[in-house]
C-alpha atoms as a PDB file:
ATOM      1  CA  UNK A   1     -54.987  -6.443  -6.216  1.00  0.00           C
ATOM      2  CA  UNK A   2     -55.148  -6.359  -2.577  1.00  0.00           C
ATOM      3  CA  UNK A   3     -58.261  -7.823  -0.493  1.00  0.00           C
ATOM      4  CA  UNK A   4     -62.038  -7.046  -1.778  1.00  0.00           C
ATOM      5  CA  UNK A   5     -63.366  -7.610   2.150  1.00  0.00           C
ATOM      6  CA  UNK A   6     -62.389  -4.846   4.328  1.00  0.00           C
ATOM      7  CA  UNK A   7     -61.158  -5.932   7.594  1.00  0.00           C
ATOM      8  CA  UNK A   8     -64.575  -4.587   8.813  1.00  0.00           C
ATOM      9  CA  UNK A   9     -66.459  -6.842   6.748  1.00  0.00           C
ATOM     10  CA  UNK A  10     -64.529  -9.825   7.902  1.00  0.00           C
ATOM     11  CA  UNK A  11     -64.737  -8.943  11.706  1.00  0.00           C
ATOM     12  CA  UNK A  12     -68.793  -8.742  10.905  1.00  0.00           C
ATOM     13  CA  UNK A  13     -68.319 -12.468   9.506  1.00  0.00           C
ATOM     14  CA  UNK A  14     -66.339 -12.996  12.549  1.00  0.00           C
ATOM     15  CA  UNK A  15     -69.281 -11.347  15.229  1.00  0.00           C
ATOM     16  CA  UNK A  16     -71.716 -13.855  13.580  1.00  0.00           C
ATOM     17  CA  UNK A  17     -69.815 -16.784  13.386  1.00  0.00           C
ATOM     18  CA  UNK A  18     -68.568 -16.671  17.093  1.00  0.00           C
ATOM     19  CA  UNK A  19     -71.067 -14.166  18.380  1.00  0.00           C
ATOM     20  CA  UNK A  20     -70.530 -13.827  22.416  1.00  0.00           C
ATOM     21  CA  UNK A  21     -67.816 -15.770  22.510  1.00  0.00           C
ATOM     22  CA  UNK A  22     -65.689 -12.755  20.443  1.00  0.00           C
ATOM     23  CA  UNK A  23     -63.742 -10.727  22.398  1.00  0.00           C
ATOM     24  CA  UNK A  24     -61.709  -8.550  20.373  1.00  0.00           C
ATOM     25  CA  UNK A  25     -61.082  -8.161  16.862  1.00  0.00           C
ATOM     26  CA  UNK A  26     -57.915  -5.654  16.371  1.00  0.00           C
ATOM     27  CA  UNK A  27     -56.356  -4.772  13.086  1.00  0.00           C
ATOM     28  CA  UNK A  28     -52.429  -4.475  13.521  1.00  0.00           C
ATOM     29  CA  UNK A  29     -49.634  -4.593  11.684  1.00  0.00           C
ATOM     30  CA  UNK A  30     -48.752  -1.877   8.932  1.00  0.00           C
ATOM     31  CA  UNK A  31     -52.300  -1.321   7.793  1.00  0.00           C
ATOM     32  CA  UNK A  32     -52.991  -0.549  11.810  1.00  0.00           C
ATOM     33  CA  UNK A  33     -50.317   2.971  11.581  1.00  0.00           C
ATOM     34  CA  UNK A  34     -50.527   3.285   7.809  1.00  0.00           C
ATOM     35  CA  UNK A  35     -46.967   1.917   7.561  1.00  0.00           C
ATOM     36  CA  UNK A  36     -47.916  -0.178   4.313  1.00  0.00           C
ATOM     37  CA  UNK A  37     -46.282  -0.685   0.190  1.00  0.00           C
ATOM     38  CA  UNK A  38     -48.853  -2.581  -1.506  1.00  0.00           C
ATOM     39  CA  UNK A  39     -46.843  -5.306  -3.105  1.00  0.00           C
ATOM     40  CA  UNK A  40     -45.362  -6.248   0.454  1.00  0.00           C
ATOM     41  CA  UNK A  41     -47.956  -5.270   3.017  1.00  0.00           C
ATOM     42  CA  UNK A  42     -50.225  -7.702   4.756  1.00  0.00           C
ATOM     43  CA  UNK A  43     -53.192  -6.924   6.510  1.00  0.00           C
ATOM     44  CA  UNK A  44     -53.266  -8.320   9.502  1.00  0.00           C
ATOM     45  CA  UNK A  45     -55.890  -9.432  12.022  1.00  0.00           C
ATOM     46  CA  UNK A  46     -55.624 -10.696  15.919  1.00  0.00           C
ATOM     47  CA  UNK A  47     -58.920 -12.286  17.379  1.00  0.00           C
ATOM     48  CA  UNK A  48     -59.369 -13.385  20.947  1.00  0.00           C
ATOM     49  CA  UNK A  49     -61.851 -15.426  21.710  1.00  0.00           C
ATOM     50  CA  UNK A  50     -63.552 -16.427  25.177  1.00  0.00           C
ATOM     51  CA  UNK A  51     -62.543 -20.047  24.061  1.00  0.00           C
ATOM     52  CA  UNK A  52     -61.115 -21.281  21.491  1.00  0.00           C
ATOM     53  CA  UNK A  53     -62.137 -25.081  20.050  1.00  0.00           C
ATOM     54  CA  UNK A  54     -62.200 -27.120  17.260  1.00  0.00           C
ATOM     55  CA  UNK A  55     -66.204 -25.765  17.515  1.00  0.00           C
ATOM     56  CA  UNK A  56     -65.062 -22.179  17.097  1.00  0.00           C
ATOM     57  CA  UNK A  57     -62.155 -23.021  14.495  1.00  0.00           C
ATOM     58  CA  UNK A  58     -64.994 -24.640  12.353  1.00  0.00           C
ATOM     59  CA  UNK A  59     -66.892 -21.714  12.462  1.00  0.00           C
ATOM     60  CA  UNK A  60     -64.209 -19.774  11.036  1.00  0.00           C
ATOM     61  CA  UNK A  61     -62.744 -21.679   8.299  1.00  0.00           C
ATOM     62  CA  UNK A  62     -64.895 -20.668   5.732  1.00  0.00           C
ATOM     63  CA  UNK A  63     -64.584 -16.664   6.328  1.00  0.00           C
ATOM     64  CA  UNK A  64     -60.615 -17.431   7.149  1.00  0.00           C
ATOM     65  CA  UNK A  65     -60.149 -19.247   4.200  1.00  0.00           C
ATOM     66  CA  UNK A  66     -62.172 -17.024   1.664  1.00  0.00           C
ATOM     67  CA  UNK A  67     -59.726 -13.444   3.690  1.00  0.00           C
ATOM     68  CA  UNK A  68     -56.610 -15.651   2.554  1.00  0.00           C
ATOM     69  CA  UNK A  69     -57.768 -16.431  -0.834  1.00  0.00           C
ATOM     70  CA  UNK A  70     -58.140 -12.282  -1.322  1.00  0.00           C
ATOM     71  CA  UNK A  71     -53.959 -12.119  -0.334  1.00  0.00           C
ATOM     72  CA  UNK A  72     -54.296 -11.825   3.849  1.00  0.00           C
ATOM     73  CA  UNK A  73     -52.505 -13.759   6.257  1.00  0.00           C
ATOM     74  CA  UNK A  74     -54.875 -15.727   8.186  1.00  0.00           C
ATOM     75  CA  UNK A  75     -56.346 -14.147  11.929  1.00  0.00           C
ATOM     76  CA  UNK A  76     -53.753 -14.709  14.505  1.00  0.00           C
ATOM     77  CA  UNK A  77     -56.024 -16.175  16.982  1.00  0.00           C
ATOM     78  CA  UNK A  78     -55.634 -16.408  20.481  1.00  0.00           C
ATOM     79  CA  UNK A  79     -58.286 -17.668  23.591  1.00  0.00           C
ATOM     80  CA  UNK A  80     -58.195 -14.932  26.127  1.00  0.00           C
ATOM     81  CA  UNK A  81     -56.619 -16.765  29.031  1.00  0.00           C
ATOM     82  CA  UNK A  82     -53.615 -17.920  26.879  1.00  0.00           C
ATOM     83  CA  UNK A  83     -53.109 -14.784  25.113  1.00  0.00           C
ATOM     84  CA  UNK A  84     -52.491 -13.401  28.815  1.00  0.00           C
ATOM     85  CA  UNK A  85     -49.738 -15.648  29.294  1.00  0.00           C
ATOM     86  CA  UNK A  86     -48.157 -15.655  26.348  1.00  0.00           C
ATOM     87  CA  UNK A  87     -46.289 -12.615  26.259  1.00  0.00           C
ATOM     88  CA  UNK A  88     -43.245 -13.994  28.458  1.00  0.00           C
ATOM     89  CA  UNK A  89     -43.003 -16.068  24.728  1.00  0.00           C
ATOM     90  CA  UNK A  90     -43.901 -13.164  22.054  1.00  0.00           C
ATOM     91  CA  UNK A  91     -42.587 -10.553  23.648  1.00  0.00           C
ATOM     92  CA  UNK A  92     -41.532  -9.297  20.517  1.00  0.00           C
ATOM     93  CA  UNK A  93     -44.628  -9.191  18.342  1.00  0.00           C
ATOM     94  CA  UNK A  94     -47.204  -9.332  21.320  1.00  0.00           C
ATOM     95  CA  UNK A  95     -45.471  -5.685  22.615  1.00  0.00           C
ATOM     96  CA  UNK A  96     -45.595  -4.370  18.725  1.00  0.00           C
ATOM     97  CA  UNK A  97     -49.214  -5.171  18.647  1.00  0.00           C
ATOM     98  CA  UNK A  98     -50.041  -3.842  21.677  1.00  0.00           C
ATOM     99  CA  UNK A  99     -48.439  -0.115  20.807  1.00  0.00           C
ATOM    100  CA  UNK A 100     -49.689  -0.150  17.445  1.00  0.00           C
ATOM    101  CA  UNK A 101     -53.434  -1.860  16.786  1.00  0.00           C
ATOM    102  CA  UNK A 102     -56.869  -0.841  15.880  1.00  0.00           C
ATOM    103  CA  UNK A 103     -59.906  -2.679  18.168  1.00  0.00           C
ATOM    104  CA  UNK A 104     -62.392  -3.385  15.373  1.00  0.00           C
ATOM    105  CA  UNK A 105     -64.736  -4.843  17.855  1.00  0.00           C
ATOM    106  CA  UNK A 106     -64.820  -5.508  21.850  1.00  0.00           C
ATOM    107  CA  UNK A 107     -62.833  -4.935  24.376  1.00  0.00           C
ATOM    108  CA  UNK A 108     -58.848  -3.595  23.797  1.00  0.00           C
ATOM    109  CA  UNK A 109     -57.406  -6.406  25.602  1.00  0.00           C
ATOM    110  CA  UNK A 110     -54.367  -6.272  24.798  1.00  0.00           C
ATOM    111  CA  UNK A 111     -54.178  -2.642  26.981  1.00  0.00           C
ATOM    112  CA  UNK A 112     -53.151  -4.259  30.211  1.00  0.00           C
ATOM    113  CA  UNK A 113     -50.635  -7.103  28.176  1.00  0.00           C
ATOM    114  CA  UNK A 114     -47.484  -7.528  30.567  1.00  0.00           C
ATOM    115  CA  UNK A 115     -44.108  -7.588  28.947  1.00  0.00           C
ATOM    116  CA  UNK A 116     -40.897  -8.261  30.086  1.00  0.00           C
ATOM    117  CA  UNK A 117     -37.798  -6.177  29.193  1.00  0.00           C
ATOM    118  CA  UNK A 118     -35.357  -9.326  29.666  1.00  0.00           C
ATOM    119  CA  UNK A 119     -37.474 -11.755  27.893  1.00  0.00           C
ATOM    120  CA  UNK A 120     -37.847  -8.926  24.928  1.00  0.00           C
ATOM    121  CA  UNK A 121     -34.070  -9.049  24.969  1.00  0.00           C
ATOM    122  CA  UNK A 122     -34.210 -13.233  24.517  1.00  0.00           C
ATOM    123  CA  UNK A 123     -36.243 -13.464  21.677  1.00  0.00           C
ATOM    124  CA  UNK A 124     -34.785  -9.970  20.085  1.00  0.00           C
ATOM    125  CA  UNK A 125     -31.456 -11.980  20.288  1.00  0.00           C
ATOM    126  CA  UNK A 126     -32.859 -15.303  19.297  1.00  0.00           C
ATOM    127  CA  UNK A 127     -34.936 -14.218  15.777  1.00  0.00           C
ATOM    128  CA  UNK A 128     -32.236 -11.818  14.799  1.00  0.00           C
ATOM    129  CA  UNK A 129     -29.749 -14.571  14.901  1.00  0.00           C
ATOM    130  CA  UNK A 130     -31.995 -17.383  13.258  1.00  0.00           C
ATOM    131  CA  UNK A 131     -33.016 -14.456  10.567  1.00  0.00           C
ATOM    132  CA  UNK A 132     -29.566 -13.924   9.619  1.00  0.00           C
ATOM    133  CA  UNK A 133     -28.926 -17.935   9.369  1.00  0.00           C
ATOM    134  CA  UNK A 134     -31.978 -17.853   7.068  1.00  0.00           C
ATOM    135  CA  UNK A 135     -30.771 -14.996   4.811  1.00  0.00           C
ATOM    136  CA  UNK A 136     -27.390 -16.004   4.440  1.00  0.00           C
ATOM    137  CA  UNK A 137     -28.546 -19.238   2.654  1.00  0.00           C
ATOM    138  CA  UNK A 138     -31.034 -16.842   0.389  1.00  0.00           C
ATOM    139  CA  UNK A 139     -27.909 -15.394  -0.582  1.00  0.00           C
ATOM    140  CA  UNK A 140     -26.332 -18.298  -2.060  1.00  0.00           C
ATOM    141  CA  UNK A 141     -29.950 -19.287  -3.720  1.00  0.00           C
ATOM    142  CA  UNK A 142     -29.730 -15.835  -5.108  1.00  0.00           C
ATOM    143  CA  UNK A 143     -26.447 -14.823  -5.680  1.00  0.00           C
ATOM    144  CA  UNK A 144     -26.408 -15.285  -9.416  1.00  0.00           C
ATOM    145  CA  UNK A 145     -29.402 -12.794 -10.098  1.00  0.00           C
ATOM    146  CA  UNK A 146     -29.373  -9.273  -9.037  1.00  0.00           C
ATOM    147  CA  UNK A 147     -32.760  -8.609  -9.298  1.00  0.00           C
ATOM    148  CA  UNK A 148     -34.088 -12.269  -7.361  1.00  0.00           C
ATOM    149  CA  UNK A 149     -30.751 -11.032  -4.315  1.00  0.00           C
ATOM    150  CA  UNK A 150     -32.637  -7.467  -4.403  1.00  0.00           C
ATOM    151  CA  UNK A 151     -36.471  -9.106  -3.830  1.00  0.00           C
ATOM    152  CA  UNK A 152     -34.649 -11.665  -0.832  1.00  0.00           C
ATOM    153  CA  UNK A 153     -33.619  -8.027   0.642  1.00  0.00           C
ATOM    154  CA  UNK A 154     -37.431  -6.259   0.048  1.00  0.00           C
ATOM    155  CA  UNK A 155     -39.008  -9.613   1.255  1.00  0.00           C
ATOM    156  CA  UNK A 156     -37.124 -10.055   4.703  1.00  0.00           C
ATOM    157  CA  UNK A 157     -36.969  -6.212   5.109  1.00  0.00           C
ATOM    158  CA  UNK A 158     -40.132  -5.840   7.107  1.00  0.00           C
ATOM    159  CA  UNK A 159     -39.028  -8.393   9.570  1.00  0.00           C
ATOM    160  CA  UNK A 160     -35.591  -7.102  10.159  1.00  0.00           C
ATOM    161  CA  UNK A 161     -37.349  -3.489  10.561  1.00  0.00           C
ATOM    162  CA  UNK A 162     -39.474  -4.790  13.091  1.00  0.00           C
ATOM    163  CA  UNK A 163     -36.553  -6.140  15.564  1.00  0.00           C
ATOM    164  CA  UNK A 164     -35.001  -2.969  15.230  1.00  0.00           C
ATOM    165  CA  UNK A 165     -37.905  -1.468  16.025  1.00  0.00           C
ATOM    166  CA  UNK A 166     -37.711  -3.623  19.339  1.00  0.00           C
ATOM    167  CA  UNK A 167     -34.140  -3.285  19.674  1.00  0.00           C
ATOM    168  CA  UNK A 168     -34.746   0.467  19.817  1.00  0.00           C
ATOM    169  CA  UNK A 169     -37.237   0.360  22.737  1.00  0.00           C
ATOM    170  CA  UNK A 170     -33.556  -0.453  25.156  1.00  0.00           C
ATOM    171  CA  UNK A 171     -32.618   3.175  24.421  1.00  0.00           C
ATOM    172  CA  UNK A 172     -35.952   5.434  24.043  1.00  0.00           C
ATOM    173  CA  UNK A 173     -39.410   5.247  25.533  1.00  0.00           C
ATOM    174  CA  UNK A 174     -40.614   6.788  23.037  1.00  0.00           C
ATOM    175  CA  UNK A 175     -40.798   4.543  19.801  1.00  0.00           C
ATOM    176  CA  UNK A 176     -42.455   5.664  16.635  1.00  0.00           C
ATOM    177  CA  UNK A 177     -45.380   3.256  15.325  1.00  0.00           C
ATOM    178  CA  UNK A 178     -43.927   3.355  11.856  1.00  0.00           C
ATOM    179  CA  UNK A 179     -41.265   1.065  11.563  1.00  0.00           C
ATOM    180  CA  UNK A 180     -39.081   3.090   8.815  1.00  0.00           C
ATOM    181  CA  UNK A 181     -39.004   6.132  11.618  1.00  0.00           C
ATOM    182  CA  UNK A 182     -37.859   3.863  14.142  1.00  0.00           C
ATOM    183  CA  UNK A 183     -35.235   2.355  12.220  1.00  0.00           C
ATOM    184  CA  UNK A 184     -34.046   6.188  11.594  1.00  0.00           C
ATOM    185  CA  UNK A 185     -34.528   6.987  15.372  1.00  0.00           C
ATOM    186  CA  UNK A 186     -31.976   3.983  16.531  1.00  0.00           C
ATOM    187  CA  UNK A 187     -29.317   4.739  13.860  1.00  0.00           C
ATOM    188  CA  UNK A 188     -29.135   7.868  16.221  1.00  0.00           C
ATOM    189  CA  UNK A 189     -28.244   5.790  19.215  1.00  0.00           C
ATOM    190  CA  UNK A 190     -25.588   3.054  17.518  1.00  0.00           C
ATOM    191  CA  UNK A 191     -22.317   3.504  16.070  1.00  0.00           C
ATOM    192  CA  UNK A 192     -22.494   1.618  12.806  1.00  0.00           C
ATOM    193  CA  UNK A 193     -24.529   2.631   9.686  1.00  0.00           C
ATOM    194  CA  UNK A 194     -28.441   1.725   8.829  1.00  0.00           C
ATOM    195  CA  UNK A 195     -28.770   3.636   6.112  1.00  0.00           C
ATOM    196  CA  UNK A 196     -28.773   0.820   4.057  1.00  0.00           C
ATOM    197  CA  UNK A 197     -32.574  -0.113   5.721  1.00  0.00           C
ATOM    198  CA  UNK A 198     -33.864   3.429   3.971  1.00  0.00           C
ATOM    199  CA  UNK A 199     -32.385   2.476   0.877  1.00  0.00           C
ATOM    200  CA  UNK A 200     -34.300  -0.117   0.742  1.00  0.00           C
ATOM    201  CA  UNK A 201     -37.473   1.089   1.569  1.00  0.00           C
ATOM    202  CA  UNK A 202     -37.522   3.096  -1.162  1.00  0.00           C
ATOM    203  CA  UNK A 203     -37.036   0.683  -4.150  1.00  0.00           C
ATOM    204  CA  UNK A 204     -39.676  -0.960  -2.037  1.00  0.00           C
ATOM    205  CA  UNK A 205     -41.931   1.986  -1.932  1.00  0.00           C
ATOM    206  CA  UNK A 206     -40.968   2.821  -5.836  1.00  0.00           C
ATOM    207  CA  UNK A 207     -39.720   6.118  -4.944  1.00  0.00           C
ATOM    208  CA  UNK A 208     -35.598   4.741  -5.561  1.00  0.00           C
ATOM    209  CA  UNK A 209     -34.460   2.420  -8.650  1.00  0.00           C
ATOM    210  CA  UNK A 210     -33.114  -1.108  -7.465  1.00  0.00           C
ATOM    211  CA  UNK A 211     -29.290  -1.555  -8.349  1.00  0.00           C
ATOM    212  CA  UNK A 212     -28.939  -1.841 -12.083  1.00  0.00           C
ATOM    213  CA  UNK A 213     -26.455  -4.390 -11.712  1.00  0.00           C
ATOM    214  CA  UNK A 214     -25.579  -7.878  -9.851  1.00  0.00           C
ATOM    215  CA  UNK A 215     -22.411  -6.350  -8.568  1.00  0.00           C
ATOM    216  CA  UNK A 216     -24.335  -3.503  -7.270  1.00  0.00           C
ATOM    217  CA  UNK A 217     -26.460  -5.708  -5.530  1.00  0.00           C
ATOM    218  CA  UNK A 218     -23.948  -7.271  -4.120  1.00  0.00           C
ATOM    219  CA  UNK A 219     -22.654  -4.423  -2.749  1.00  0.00           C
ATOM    220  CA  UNK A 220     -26.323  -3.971  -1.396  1.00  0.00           C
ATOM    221  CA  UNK A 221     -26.346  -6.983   0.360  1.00  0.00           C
ATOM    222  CA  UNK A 222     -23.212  -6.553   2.048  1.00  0.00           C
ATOM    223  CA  UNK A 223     -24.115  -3.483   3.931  1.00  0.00           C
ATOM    224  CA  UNK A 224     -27.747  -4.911   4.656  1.00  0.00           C
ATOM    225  CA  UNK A 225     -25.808  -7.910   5.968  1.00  0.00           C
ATOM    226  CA  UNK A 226     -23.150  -6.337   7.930  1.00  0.00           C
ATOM    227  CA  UNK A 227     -25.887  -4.092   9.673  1.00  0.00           C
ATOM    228  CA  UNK A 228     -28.121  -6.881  10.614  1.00  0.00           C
ATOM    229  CA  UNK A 229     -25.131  -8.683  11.849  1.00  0.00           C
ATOM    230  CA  UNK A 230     -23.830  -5.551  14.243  1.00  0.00           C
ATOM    231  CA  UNK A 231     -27.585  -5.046  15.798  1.00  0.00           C
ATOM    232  CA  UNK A 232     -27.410  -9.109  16.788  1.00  0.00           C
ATOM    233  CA  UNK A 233     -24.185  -8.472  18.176  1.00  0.00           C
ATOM    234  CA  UNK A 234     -25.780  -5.106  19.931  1.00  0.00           C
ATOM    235  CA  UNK A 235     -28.154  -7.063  21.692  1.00  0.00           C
ATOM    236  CA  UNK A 236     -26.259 -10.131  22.296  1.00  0.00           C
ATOM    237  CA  UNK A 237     -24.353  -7.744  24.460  1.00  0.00           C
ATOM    238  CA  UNK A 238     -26.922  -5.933  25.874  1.00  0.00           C
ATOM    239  CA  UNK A 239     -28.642  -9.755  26.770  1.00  0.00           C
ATOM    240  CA  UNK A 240     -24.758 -10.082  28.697  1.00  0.00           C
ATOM    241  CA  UNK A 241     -25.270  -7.278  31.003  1.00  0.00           C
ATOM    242  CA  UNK A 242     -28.421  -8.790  32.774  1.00  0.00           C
END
């Protein structure tokens, strides 16, 4: 069972913990666009603070501690001033927030965020790379089992949705908050196949059956792999032309 404290409840913990000195609580994430499978699905929380100490961290523990005990992540923190300039560094995530959060309290600072198309392309390059290092030795941890290759593929699928999602932003303006929708939405712009990505979404979501077999999730893998590999080599030479 997912968390008994609503994210409203926890930003009220936060308001008297840190009173004045909270800026912004924002939900974000899936739960922020409704985007969420409930065996997968974080909910996620950003606080900005005016500061940002060892005073206010204290103050917090308890509350952070007790949201990550009920199955949360805990709050992505940030002081205000370093949030600010951070983006050149996050582009990635920092630029997914921003398009797709809830303010649960304050002031939506994240409205005026700046965010750099070429340092996008960096990290986009960069994480989809180091992600594909980092599933390629899940494979051989997993290879032997269909059913523990299939959960490597549900548990990295978010991730890999959410680059896409970025990678997709280089050929619309236009980018749905839902990641699945914006995974379908660049599959109309590449030449290689991502169907693969909705097939997986729905053993995730329980509406498709996982592969019955370790061959056939095998074969799964392969196509998962071989798309992820073609969208790092799509923005490694996209990152060329620059």
């Amino acid at each position: 069972m997912k968390s008994l404290m609503t994210p409203e409840a926890f930003t009220d913990g936060l308001k008297e913990a840190l009173g004045d000195r909270l800026t912004m609580v924002a939900l974000f994430g899936s739960a922020a666009v409704g985007d969420t499978a409930e065996r997968y699905s974080d909910v996620n929380i950003m606080v900005v603070c005016t500061q940002l100490g060892i005073e206010e961290l204290d103050a917090i523990a308890r509350l952070s501690r007790d949201w990550n005990k009920l199955g949360n992540p805990p709050p992505l923190m940030f002081a205000l001033e370093r949030l600010m300039n951070s983006s050149h560094v996050f582009p990635i995530e920092l630029l997914d927030i921003k398009e797709n959060h809830r303010v649960l309290h304050g002031r939506d600072v994240l409205r005026d965020l700046p965010i750099s198309q070429a340092n996008l392309r960096f990290q986009l390059e960069h994480e989809l790379k180091g992600k594909l290092i980092q599933l390629r030795e899940g494979y051989m941890l997993a290879v032997e089992d269909g059913e523990t290759l299939v959960n490597l593929m549900l548990r990295s699928l978010s991730n890999f949705q959410i680059m896409l999602k970025a990678a997709l932003r280089f050929y619309s303006v236009s980018v749905p908050a839902k990641k699945r929708e914006a995974v379908s939405e660049l599959s109309r712009h590449v030449m290689y196949d991502l169907s693969v990505f909705e097939e997986l979404q729905g053993i995730k979501d329980g509406t498709a059956l996982p592969p019955f077999s370790r061959e056939a999730a095998k074969d799964l893998f392969e196509r998962y792999l071989e798309a992820i590999e073609r969208s790092a080599d799509l923005i490694a030479a996209l990152s060329r032309r620059d």
